[in-house]
Protein backbone atom coordinates (compact mmCIF):
# COMPACT_ATOMS: atom_id res chain seq x y z
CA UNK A 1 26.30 10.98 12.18
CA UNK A 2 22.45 11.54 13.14
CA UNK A 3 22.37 13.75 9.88
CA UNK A 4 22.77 10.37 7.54
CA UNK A 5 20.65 8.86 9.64
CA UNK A 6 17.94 10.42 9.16
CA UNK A 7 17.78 9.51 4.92
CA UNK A 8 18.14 5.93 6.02
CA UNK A 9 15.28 5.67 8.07
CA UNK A 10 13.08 7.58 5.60
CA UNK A 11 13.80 5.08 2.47
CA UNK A 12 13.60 2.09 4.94
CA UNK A 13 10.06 1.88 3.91
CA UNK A 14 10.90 1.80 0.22
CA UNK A 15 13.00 -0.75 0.22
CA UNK A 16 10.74 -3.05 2.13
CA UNK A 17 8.09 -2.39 -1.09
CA UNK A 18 11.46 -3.27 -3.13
CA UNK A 19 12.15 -6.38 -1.68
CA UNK A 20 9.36 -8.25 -1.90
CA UNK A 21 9.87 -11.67 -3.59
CA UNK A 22 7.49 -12.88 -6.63
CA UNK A 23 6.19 -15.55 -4.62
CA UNK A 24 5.40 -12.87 -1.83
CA UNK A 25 3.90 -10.33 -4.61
CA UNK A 26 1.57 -13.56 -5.52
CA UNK A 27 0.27 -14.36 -2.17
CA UNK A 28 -0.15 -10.35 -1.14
CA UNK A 29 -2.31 -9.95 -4.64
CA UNK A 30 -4.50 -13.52 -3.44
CA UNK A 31 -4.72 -11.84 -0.16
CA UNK A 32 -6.11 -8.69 -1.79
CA UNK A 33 -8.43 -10.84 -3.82
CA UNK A 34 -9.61 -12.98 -1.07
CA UNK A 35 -10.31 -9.10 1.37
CA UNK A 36 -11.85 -7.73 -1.69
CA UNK A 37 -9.53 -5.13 -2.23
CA UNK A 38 -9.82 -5.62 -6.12
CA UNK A 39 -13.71 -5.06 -6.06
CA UNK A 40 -12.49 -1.46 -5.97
CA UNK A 41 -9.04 -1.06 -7.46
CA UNK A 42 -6.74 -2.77 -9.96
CA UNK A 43 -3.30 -2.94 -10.39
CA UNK A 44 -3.25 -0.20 -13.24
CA UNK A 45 -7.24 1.48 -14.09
CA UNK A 46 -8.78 3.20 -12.01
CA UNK A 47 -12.35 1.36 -10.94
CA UNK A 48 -13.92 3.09 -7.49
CA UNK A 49 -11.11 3.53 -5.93
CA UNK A 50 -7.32 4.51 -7.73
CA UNK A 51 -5.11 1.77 -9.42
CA UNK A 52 -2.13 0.83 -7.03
CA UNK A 53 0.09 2.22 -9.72
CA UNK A 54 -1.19 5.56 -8.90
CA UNK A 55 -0.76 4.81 -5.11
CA UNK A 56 2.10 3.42 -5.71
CA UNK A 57 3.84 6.93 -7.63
CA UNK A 58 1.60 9.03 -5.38
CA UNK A 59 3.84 7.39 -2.14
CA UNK A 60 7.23 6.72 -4.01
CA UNK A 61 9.02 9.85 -2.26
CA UNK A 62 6.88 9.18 1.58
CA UNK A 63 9.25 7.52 3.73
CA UNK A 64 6.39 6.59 5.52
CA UNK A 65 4.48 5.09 2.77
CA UNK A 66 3.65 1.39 4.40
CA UNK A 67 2.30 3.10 8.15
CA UNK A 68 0.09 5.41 5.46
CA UNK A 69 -1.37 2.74 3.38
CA UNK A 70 -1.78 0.17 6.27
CA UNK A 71 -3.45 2.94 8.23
CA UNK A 72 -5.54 4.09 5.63
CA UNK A 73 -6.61 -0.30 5.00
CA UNK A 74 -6.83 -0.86 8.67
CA UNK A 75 -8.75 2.32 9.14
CA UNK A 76 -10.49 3.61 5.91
CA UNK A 77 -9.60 7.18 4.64
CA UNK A 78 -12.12 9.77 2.92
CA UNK A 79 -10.91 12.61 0.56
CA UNK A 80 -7.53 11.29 -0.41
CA UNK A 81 -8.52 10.33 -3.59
CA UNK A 82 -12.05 11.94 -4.06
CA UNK A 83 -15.51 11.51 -2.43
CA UNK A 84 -15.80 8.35 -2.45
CA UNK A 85 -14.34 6.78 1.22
CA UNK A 86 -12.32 3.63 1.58
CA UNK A 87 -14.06 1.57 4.09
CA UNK A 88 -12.27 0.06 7.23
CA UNK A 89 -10.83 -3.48 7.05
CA UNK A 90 -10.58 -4.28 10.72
CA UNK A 91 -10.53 -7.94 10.87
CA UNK A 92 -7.67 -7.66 8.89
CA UNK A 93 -4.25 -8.95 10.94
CA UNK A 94 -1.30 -6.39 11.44
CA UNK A 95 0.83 -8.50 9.37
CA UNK A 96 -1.98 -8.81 6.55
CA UNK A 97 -2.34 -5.23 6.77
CA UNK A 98 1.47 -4.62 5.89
CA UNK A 99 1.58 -7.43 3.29
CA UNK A 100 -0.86 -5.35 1.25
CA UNK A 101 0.19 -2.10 1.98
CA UNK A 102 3.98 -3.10 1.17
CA UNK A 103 2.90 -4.82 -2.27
CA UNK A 104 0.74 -2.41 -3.19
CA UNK A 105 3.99 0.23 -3.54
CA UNK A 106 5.53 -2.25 -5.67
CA UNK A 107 3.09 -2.28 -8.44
CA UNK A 108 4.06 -0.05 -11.40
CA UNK A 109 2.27 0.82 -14.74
């Protein structure tokens, strides 16, 4: 039984991405707006930082796609997408944090 278990808990995080309303796509892409998030990415070009559609299709398979991206906002990352490093958001709330990283896996090309 732990064998089909295991496929479960991997595509939970997909199908939080999937689930997300309109409404709750709206308010995550204000929130991005209002942290500045689209200073350096949009939803499908490429500006400083990659599109979300790239992120998105980059984490489709990851299982743990939302912990990633909410590290990587809470945190900053450097080299995952070139030279140029993604700065920290740290006053950024936990629940903030996985409202953006959950909508941004939703946004397609």
């Amino acid at each position: 039984m732990r064998f089909f278990l295991i496929p479960l808990l991997l595509l939970s995080g997909l199908s939080q991405a999937a689930d997300m309303t309109a409404a709750a796509q709206a308010s995550a892409k204000e929130l991005a707006q209002a942290s500045g998030c689209l200073s350096c990415h949009a939803l499908t070009e490429k500006i400083v930082g990659p599109s979300y559609a790239s992120v998105a299709d980059k984490y489709k398979a990851d299982g743990d796609a939302v912990a990633s991206l909410a590290q990587s906002i809470q945190y900053g990352s450097k080299g995952k997408w070139g030279r140029i490093p993604m700065p920290a958001h740290p006053s950024l709330s936990p629940e903030d944090i996985k409202t953006l990283a959950t909508w941004v896996l939703t946004v397609k090309k």
